[in-house]
N, C-alpha and C. Protein backbone atom coordinates (compact mmCIF):
# COMPACT_ATOMS: atom_id res chain seq x y z
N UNK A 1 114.04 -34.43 52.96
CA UNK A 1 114.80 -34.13 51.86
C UNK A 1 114.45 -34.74 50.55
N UNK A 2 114.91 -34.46 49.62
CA UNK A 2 114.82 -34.81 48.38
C UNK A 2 113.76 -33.58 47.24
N UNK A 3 112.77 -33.65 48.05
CA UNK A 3 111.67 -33.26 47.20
C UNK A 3 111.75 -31.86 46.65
N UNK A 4 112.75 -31.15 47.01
CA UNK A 4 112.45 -29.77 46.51
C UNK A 4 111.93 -28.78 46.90
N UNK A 5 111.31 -28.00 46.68
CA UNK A 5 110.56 -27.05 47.45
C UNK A 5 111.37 -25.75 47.45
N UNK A 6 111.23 -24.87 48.26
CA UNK A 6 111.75 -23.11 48.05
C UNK A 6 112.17 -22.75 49.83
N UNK A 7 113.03 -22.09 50.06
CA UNK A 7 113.02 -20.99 50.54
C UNK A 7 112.05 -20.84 52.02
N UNK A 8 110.99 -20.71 52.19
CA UNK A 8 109.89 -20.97 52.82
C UNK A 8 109.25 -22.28 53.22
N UNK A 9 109.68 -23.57 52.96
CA UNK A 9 109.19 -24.49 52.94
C UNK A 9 109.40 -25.30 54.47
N UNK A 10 108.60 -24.65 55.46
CA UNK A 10 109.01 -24.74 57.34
C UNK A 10 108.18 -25.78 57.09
N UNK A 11 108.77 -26.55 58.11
CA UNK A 11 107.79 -28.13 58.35
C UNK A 11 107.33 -28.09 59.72
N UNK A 12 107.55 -26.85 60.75
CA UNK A 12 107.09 -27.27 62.06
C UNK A 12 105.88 -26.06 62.48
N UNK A 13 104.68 -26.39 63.37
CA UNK A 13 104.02 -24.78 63.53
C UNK A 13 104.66 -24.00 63.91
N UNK A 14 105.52 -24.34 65.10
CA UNK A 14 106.54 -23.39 65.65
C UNK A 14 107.00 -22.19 64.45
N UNK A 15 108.01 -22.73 63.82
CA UNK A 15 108.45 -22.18 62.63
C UNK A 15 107.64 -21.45 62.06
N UNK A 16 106.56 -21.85 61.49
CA UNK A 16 105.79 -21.09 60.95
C UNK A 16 104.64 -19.33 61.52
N UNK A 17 104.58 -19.72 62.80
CA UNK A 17 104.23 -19.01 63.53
C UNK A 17 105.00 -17.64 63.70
N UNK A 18 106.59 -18.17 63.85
CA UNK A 18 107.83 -17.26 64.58
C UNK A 18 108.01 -16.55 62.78
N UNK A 19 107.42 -17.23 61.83
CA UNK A 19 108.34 -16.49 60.62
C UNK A 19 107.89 -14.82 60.38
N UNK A 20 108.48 -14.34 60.16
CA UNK A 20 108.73 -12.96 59.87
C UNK A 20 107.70 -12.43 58.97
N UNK A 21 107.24 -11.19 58.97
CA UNK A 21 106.28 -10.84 57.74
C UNK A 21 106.67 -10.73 56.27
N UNK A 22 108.06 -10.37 56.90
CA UNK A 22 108.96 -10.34 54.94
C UNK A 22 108.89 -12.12 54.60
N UNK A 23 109.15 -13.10 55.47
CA UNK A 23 109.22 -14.28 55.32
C UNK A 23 107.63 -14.61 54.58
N UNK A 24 106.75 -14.47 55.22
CA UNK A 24 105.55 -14.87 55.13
C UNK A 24 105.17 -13.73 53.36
N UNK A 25 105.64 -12.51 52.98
CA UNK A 25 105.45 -12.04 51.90
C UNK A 25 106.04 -13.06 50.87
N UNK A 26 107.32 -13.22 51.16
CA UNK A 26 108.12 -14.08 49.86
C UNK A 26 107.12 -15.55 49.74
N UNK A 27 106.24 -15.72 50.11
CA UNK A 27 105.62 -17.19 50.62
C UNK A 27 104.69 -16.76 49.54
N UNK A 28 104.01 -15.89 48.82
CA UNK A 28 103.28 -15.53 48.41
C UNK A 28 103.69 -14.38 47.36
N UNK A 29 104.31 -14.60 46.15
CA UNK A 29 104.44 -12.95 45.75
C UNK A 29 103.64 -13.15 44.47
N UNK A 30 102.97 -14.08 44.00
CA UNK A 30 101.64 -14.36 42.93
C UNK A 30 101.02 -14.14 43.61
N UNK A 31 99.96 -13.86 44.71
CA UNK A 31 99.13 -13.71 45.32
C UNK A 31 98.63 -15.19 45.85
N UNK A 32 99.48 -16.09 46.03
CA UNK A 32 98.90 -17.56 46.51
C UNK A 32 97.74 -17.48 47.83
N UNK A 33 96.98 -17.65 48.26
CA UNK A 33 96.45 -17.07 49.51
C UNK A 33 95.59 -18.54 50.21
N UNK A 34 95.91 -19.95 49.25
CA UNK A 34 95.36 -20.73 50.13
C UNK A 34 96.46 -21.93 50.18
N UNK A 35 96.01 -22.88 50.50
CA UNK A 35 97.26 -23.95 50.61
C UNK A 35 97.04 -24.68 49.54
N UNK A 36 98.03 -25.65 48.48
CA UNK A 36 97.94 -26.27 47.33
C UNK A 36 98.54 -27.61 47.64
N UNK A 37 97.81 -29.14 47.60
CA UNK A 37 98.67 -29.70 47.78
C UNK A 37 99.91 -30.46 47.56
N UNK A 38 99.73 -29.64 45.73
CA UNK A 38 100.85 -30.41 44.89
C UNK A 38 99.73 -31.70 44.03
N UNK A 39 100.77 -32.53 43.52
CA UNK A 39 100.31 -33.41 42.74
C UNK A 39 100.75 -34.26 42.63
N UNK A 40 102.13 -34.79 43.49
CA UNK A 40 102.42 -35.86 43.93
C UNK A 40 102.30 -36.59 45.08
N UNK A 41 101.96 -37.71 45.67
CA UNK A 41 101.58 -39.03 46.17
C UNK A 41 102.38 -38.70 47.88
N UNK A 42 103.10 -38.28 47.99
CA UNK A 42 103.60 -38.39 49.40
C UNK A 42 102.55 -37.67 50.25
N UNK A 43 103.13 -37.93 51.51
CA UNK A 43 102.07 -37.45 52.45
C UNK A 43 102.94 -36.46 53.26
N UNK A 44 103.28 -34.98 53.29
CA UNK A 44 103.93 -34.36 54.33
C UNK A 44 103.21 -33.74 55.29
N UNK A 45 102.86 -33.12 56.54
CA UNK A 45 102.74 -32.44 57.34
C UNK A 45 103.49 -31.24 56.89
N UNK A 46 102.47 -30.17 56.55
CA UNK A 46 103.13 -28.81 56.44
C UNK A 46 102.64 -27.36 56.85
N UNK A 47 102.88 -26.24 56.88
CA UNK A 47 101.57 -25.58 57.16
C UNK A 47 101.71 -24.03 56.38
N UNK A 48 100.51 -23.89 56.21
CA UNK A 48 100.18 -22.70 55.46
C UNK A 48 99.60 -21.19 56.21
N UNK A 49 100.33 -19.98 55.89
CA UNK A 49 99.64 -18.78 56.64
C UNK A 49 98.39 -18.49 55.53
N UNK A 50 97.55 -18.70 56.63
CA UNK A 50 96.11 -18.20 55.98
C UNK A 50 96.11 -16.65 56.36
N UNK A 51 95.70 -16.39 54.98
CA UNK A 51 96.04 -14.60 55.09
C UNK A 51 94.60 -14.00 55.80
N UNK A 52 93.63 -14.50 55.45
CA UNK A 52 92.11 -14.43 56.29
C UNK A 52 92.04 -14.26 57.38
N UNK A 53 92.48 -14.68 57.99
CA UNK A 53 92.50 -15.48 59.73
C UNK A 53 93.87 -15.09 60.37
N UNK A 54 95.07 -14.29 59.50
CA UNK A 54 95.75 -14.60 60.04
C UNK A 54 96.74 -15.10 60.98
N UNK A 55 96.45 -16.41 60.34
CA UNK A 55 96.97 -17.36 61.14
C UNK A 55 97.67 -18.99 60.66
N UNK A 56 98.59 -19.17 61.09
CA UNK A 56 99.06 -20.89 60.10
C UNK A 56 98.19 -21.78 60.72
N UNK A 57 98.09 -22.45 59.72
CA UNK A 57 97.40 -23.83 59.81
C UNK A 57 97.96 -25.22 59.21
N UNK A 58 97.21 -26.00 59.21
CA UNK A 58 97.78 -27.43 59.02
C UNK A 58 97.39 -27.58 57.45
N UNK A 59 98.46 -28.42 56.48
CA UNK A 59 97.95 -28.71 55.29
C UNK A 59 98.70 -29.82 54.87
N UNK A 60 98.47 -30.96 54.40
CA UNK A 60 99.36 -31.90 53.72
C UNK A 60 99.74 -31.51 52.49
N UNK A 61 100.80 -31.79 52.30
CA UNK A 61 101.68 -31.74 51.26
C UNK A 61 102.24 -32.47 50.38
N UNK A 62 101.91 -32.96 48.99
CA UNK A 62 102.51 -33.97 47.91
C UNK A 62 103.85 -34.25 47.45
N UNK A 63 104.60 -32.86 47.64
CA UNK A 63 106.50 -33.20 47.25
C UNK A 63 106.53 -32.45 46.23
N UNK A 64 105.57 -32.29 45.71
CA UNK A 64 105.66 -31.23 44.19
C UNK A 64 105.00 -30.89 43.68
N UNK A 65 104.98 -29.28 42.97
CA UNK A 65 104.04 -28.88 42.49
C UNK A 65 103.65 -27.73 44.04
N UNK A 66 102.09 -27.35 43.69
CA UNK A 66 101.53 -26.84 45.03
C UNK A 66 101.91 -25.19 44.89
N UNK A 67 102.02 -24.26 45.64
CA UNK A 67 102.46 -22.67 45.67
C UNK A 67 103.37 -22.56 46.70
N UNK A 68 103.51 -21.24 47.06
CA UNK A 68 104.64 -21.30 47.78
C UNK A 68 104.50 -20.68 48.99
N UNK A 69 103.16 -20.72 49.34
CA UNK A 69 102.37 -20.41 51.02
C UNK A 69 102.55 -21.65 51.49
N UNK A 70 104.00 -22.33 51.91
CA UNK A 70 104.10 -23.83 52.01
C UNK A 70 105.53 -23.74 53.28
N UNK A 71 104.81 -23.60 54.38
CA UNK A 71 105.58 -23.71 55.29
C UNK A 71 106.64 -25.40 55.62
């Protein structure tokens, strides 16, 4: 908690895996298509659908900032 984030912001693979295609569209409606890690100092475990491969993967996460392919 604290940091903010959107809507989309799943912290587990599980989650990310099970999310929905409308879920996984709203994750992306700029065309975000890779993972960002923000620009602040924390360290999260998060994960991103790589639209390539389709498939989530692992990405650390800063607390802020970043896009919104941010499980």
């Amino acid at each position: 908690g604290g940091c903010g984030g959107n809507e989309n912001n799943i912290r587990t693979l599980e989650e990310c895996e099970s999310a929905s295609p409308d879920q996984r569209a709203l994750a992306r409606p700029e065309g975000d298509k890779q993972a960002a890690p923000g620009n602040c100092f924390a360290y999260l475990l998060r994960y991103y659908y790589d639209l390539l491969e389709c498939i989530c993967k692992k990405c650390i996460y800063g607390c802020c900032g970043g896009n919104r392919n941010n499980f």
